[in-house]
C-alpha atoms as a PDB file:
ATOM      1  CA  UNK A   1     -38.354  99.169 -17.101  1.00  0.00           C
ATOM      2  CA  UNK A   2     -37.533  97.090 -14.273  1.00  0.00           C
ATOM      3  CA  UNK A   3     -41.332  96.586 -13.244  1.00  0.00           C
ATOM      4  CA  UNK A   4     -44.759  97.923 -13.227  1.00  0.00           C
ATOM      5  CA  UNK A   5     -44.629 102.134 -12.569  1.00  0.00           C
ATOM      6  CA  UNK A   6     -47.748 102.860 -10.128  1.00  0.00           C
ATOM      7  CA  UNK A   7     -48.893 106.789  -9.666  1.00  0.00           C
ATOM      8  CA  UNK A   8     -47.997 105.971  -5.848  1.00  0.00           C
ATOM      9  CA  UNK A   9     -44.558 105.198  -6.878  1.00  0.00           C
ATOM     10  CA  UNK A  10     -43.650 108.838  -8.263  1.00  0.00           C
ATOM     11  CA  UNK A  11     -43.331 112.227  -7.021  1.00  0.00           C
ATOM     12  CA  UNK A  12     -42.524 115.691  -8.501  1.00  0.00           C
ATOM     13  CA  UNK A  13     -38.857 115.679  -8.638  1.00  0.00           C
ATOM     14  CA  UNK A  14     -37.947 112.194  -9.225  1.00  0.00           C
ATOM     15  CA  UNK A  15     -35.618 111.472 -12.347  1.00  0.00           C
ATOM     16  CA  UNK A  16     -36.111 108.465 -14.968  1.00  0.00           C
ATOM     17  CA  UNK A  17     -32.755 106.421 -15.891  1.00  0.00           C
ATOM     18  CA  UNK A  18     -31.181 108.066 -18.483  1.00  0.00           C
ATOM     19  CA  UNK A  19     -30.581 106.299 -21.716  1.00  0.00           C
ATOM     20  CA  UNK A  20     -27.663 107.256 -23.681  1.00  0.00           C
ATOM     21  CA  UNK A  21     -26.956 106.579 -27.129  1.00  0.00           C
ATOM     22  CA  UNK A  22     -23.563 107.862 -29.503  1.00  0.00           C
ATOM     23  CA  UNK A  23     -25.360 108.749 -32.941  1.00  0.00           C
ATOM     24  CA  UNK A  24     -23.493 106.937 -35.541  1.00  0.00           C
ATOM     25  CA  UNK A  25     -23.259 107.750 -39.545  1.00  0.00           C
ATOM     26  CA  UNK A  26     -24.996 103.943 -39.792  1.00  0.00           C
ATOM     27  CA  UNK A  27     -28.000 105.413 -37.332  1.00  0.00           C
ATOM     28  CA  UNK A  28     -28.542 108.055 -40.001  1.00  0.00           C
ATOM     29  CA  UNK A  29     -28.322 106.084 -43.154  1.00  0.00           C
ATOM     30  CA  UNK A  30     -30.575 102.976 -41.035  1.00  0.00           C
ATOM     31  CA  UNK A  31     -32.747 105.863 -40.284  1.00  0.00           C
ATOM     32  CA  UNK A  32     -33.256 107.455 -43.660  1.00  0.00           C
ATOM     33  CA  UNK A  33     -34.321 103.631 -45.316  1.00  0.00           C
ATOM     34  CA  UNK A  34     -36.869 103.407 -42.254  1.00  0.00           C
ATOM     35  CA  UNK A  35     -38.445 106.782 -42.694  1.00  0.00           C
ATOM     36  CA  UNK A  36     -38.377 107.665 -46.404  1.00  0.00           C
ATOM     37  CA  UNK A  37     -36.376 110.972 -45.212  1.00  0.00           C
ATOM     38  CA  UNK A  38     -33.638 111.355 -47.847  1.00  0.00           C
ATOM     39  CA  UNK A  39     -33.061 114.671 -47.459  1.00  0.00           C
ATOM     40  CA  UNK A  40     -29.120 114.650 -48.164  1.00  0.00           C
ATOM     41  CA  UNK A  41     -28.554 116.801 -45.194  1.00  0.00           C
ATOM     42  CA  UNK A  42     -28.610 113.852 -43.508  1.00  0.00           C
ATOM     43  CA  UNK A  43     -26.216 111.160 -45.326  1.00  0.00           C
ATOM     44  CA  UNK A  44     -25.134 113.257 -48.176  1.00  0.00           C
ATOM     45  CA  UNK A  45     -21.083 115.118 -46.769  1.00  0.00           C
ATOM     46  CA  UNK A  46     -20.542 117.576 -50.098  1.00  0.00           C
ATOM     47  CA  UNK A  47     -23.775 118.716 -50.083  1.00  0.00           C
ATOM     48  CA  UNK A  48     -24.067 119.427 -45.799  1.00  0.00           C
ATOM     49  CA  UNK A  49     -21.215 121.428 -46.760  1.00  0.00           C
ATOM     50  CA  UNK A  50     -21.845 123.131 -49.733  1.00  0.00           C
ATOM     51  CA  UNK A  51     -25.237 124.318 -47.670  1.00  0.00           C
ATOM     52  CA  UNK A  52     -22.622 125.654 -45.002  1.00  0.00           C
ATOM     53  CA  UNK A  53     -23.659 122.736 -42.230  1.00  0.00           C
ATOM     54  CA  UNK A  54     -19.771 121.241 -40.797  1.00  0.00           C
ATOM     55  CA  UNK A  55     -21.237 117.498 -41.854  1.00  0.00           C
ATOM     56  CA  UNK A  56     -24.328 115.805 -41.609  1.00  0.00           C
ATOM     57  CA  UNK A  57     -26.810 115.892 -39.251  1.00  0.00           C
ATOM     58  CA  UNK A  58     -29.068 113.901 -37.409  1.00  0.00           C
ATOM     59  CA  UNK A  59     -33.070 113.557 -37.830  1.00  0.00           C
ATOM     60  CA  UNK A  60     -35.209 115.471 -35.745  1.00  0.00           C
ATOM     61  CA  UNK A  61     -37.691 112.638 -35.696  1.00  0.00           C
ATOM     62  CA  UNK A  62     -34.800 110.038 -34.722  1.00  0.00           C
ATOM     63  CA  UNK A  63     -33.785 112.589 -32.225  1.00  0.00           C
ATOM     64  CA  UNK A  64     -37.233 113.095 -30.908  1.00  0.00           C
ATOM     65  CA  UNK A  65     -37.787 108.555 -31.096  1.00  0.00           C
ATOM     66  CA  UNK A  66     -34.831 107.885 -28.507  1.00  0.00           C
ATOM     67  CA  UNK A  67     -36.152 110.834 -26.372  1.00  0.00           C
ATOM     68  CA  UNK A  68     -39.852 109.291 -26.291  1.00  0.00           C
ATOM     69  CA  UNK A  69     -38.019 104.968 -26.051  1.00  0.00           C
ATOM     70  CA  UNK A  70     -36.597 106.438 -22.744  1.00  0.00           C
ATOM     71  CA  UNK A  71     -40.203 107.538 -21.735  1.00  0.00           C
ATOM     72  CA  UNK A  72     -42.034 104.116 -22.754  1.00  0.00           C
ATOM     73  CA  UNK A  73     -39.221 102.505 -20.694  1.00  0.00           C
ATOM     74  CA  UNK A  74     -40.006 104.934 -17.593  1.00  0.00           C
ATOM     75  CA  UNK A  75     -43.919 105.168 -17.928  1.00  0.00           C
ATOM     76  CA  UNK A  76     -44.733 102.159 -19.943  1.00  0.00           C
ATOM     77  CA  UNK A  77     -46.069 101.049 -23.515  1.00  0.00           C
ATOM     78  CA  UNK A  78     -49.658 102.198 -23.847  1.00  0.00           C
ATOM     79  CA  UNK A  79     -49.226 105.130 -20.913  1.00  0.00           C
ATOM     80  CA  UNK A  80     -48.380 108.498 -22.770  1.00  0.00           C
ATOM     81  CA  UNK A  81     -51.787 110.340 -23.298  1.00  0.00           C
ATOM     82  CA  UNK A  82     -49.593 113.845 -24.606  1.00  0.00           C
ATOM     83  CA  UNK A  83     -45.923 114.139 -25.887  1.00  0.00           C
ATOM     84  CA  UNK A  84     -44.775 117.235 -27.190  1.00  0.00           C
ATOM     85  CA  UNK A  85     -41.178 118.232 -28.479  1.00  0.00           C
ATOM     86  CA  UNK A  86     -39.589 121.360 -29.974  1.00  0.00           C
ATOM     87  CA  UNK A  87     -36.383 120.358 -31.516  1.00  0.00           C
ATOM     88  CA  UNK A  88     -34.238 122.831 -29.963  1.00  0.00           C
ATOM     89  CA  UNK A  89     -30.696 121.695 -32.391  1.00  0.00           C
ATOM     90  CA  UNK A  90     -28.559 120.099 -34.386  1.00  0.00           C
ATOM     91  CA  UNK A  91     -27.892 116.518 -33.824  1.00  0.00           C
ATOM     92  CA  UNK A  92     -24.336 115.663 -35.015  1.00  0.00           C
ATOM     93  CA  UNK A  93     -22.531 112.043 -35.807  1.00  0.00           C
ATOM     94  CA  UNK A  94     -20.428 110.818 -32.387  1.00  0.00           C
ATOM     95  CA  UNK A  95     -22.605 112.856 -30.093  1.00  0.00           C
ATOM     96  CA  UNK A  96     -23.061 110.725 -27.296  1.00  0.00           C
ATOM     97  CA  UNK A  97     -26.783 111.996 -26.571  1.00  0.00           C
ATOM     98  CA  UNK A  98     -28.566 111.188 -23.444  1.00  0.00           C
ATOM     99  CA  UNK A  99     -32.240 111.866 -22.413  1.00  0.00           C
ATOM    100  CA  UNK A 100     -33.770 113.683 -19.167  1.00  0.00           C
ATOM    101  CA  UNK A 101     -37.303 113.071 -17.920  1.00  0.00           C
ATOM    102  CA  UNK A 102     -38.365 114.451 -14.987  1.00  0.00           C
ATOM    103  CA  UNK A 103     -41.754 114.350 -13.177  1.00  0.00           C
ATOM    104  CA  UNK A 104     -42.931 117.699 -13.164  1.00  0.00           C
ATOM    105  CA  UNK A 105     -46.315 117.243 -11.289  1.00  0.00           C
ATOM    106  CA  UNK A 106     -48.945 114.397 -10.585  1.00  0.00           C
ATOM    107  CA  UNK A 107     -53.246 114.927 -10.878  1.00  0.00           C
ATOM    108  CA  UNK A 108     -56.161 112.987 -11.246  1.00  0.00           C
ATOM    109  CA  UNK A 109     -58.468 113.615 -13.517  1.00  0.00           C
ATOM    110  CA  UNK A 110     -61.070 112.491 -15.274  1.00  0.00           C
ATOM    111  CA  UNK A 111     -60.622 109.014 -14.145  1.00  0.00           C
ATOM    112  CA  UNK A 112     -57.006 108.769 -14.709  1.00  0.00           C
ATOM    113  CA  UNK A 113     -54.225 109.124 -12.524  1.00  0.00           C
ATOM    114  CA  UNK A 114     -51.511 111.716 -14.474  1.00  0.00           C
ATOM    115  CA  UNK A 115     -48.132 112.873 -14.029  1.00  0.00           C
ATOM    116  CA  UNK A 116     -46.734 114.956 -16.175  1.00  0.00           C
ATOM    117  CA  UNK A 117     -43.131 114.754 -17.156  1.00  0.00           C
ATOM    118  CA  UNK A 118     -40.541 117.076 -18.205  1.00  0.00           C
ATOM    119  CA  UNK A 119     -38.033 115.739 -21.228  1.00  0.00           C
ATOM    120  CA  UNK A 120     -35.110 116.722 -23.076  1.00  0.00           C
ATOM    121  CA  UNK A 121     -31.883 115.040 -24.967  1.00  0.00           C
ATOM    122  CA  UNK A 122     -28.889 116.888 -24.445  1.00  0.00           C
ATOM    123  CA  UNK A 123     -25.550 116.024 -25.134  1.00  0.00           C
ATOM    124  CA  UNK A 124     -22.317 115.606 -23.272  1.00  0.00           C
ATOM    125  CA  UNK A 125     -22.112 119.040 -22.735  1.00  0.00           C
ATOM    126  CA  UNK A 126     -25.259 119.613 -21.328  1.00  0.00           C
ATOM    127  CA  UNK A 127     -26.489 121.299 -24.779  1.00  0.00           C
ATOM    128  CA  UNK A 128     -30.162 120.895 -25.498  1.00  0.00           C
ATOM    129  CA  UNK A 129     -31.530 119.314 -28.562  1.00  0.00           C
ATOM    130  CA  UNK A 130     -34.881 118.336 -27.695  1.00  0.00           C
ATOM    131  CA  UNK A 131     -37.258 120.084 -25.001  1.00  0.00           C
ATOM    132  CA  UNK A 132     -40.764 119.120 -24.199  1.00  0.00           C
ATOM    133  CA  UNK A 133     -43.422 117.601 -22.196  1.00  0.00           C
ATOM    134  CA  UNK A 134     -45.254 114.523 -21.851  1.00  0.00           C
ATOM    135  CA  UNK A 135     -48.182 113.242 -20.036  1.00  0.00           C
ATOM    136  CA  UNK A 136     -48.458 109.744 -18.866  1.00  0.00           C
ATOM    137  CA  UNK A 137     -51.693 107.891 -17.579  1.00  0.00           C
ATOM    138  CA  UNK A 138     -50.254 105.416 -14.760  1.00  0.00           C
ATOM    139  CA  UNK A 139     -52.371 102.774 -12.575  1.00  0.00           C
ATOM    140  CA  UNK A 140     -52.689 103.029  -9.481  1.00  0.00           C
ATOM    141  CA  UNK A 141     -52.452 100.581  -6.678  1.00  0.00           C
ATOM    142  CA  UNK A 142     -55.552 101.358  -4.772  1.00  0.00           C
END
């Protein structure tokens, strides 16, 4: 984030920078030490296969974690009041993903100045693998 995001500054409509990111075999393995998640779906070829996946496949949580980096950058660290996700699919090694966050609508209330954001990843293609919503307390100027 270049600077400081005041509720002034926004309006319904306007569009974060996206943040792209090509998910790697490494990001999965990486991810899998962080997490504790060794569920061989995820690092493990044979067995993806043998349970009829085409390879391995990416963590929903890692999925949802670049989706919510790309709002912190947008709203700021300490901001999001509500995030919620629905892991829409598959996340697959050399998928360039890239995340969409929209403003969606703006309200005050209850002392805090809201917008409320629309987010997704999708890939290359435009296919969704994430959808949700967020909610992001921003100060205002006056």
């Amino acid at each position: 984030m270049a600077g400081q995001l005041f509720f002034e500054d926004v309006a319904e409509g306007d569009v974060a920078p996206t943040k792209s990111h090509k998910l790697t075999r490494t990001d999965l393995v990486m991810y899998a030490g962080a997490s504790g998640d060794y569920n061989p779906m995820h690092h493990d070829e044979v067995k993806a296969q043998a349970a009829g996946m085409p390879s391995v496949f990416g963590h929903g949580m890692f999925s949802m974690g670049l989706l919510s980096s790309a709002l912190t950058d947008y709203v700021g660290a300490g901001t999001i009041r509500r995030y919620q996700v629905r892991f829409a699919k598959q996340t697959w090694p050399d998928e360039v993903l890239n995340t969409v966050i929209e403003v969606s609508g703006k309200r005050s209330e209850g002392g805090e100045h809201l917008v409320d954001l629309a987010v997704r990843l999708v890939n290359e293609a435009g296919e969704e693998k994430v959808v949700g919503e967020a909610t992001a307390a921003l100060p205002s100027k006056g």
